[in-house]
Each structure stands twice: as structure tokens, then as C-alpha cells.
C-alpha atoms as a PDB file:
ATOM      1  CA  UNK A   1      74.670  35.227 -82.102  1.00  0.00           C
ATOM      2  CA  UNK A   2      76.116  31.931 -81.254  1.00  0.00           C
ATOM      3  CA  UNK A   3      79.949  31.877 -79.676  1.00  0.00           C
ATOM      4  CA  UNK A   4      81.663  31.132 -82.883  1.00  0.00           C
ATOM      5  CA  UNK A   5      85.327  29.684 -81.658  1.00  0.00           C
ATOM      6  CA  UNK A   6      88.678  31.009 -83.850  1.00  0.00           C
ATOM      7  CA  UNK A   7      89.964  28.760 -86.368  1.00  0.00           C
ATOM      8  CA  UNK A   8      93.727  29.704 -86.700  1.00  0.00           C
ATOM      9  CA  UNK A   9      95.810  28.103 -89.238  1.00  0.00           C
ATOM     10  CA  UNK A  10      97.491  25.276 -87.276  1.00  0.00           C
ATOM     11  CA  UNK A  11      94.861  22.642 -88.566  1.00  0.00           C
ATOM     12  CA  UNK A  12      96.016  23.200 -91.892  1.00  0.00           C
ATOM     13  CA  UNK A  13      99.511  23.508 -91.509  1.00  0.00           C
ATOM     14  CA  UNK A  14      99.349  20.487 -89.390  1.00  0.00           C
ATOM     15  CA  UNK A  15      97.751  18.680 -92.880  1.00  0.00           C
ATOM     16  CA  UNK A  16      99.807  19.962 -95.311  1.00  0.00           C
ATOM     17  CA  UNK A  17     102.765  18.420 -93.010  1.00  0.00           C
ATOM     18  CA  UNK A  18     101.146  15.368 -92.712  1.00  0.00           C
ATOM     19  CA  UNK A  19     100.314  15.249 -96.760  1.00  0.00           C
ATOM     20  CA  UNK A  20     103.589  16.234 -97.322  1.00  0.00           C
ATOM     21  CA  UNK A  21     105.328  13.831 -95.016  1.00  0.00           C
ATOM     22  CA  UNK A  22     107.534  17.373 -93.983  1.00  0.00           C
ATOM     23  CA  UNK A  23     107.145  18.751 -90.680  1.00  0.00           C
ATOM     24  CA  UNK A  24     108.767  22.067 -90.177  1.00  0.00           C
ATOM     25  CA  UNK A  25     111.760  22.012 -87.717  1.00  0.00           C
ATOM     26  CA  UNK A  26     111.700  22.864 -84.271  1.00  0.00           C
ATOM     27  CA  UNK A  27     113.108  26.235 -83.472  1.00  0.00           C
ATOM     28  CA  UNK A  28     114.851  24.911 -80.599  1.00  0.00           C
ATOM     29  CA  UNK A  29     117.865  23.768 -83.342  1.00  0.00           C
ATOM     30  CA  UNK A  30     118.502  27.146 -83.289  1.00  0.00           C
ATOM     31  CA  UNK A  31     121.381  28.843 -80.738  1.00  0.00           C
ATOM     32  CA  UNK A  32     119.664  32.089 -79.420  1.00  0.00           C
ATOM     33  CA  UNK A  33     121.871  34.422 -81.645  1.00  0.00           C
ATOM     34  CA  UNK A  34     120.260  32.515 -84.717  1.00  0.00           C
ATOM     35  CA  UNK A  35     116.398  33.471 -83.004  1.00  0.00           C
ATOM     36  CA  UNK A  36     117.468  36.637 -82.747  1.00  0.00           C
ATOM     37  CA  UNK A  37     118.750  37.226 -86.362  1.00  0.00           C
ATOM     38  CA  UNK A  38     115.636  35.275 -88.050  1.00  0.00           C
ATOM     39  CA  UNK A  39     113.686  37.537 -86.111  1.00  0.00           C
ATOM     40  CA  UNK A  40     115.014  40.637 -87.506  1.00  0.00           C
ATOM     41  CA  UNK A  41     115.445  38.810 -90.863  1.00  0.00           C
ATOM     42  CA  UNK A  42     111.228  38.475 -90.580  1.00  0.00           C
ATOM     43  CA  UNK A  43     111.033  41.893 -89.562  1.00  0.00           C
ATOM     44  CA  UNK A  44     112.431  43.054 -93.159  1.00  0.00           C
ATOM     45  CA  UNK A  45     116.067  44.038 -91.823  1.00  0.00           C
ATOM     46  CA  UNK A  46     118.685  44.184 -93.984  1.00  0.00           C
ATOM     47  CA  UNK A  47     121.940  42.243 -93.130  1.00  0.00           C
ATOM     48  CA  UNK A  48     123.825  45.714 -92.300  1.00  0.00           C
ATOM     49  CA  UNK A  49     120.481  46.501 -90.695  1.00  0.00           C
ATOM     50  CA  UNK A  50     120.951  43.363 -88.649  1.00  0.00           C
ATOM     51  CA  UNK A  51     124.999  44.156 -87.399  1.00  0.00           C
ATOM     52  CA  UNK A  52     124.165  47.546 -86.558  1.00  0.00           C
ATOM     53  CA  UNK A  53     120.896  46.357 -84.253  1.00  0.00           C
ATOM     54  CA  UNK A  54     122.993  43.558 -82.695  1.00  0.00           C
ATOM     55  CA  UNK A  55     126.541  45.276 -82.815  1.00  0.00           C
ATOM     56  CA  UNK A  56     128.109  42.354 -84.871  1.00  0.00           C
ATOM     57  CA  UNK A  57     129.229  42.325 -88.267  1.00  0.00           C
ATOM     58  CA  UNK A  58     127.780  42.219 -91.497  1.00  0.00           C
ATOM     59  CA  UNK A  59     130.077  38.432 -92.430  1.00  0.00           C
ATOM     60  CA  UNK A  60     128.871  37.336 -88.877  1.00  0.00           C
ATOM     61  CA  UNK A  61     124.876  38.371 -90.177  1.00  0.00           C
ATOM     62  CA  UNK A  62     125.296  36.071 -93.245  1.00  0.00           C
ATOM     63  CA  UNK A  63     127.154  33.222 -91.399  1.00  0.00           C
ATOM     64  CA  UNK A  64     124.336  33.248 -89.055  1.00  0.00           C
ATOM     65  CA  UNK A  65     121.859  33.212 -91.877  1.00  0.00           C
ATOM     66  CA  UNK A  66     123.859  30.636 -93.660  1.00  0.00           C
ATOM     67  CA  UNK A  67     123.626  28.191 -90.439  1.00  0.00           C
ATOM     68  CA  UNK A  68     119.531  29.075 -90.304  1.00  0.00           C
ATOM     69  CA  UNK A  69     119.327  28.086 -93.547  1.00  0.00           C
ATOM     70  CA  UNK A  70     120.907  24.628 -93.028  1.00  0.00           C
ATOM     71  CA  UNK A  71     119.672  23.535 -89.800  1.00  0.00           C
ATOM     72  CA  UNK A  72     116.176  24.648 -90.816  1.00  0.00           C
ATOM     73  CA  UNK A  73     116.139  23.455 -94.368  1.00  0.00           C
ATOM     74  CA  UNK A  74     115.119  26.635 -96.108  1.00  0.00           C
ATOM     75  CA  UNK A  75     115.962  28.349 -99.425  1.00  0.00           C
ATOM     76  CA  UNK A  76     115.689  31.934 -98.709  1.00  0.00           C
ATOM     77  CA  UNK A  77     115.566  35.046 -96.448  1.00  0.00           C
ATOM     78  CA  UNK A  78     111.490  34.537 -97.447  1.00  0.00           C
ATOM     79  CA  UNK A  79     111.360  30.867 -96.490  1.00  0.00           C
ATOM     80  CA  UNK A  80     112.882  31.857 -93.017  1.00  0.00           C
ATOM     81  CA  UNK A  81     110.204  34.826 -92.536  1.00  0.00           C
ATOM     82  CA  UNK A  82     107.155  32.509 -93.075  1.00  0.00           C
ATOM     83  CA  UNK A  83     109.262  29.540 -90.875  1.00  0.00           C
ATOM     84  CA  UNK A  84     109.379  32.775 -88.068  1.00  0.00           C
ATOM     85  CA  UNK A  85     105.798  33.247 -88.119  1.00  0.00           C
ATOM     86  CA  UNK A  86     104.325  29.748 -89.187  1.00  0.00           C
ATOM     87  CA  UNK A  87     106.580  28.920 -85.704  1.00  0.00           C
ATOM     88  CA  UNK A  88     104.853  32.392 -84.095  1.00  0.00           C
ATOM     89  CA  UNK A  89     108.392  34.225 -83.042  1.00  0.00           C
ATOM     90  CA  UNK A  90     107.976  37.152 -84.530  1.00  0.00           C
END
């Protein structure tokens, strides 16, 4: 059999950017608190979840989220999951 190389989905994301004139933001708008709660956030964590794991509280969780949410242009905890893996950090 033939060496068949993997076709991952970067192609297509990289059209549907293009046909869409929106490229997904960089990660690197991010502060490394903000990484670290989208992360969890993509890992199904609750906000309380999230203060408990990083021993901050629950207001500080949302603010966080809120600032993701802006600087990343997303909608919703399930935008920033499939932002978190479409950009590979979780």
C-alpha cells in the first residue's frame, strides 16, 4: 500500500478564512492567565470548577472569560472551546 500522507483540517480552515474574509485571532492576544482559563473552559470546567483549579475566584473566572470573549471575538463558552482546539491548545 502506497504511503498515503495525513490530511488534517488546516487546509480547510485556512479556506473557510479566506472565503470568509475572517481569520481567527492569534492566541498570543491573550495574557497567560486567559490561556490558562480557555483551556480549562475547553476542558468542560465549570467557572467554580475553574477558581478552585487555579485558586482564584469565581468573579475573577468570568472577568477572565469576559476579556477572552472580547479580544477573541467569540459568543460563547462553545465558540472559545472550538477557538482552543481549531488553535491546538488544548
Amino acid at each position: 500500500m502506497p504511503d498515503v500522507p495525513a490530511i488534517g483540517a488546516a487546509p480547510a480552515l485556512a479556506c473557510v478564512e479566506v472565503l470568509t474574509h475572517k481569520k481567527l485571532p492569534d492566541a498570543g492576544a491573550l495574557t497567560e492567565r486567559e490561556v490558562q482559563v480557555l483551556k480549562l473552559v475547553a476542558s468542560g470546567r465549570t467557572n467554580r470548577a475553574i477558581a478552585t483549579k487555579l485558586e482564584i475566584s469565581e468573579k475573577t473566572v468570568a472577568r477572565h472569560l469576559s476579556n477572552i470573549f472580547n479580544k477573541l471575538d467569540l459568543s460563547s463558552r462553545a465558540a472559545a472551546t472550538a477557538y482552543a482546539y481549531q488553535k491546538q491548545l488544548v
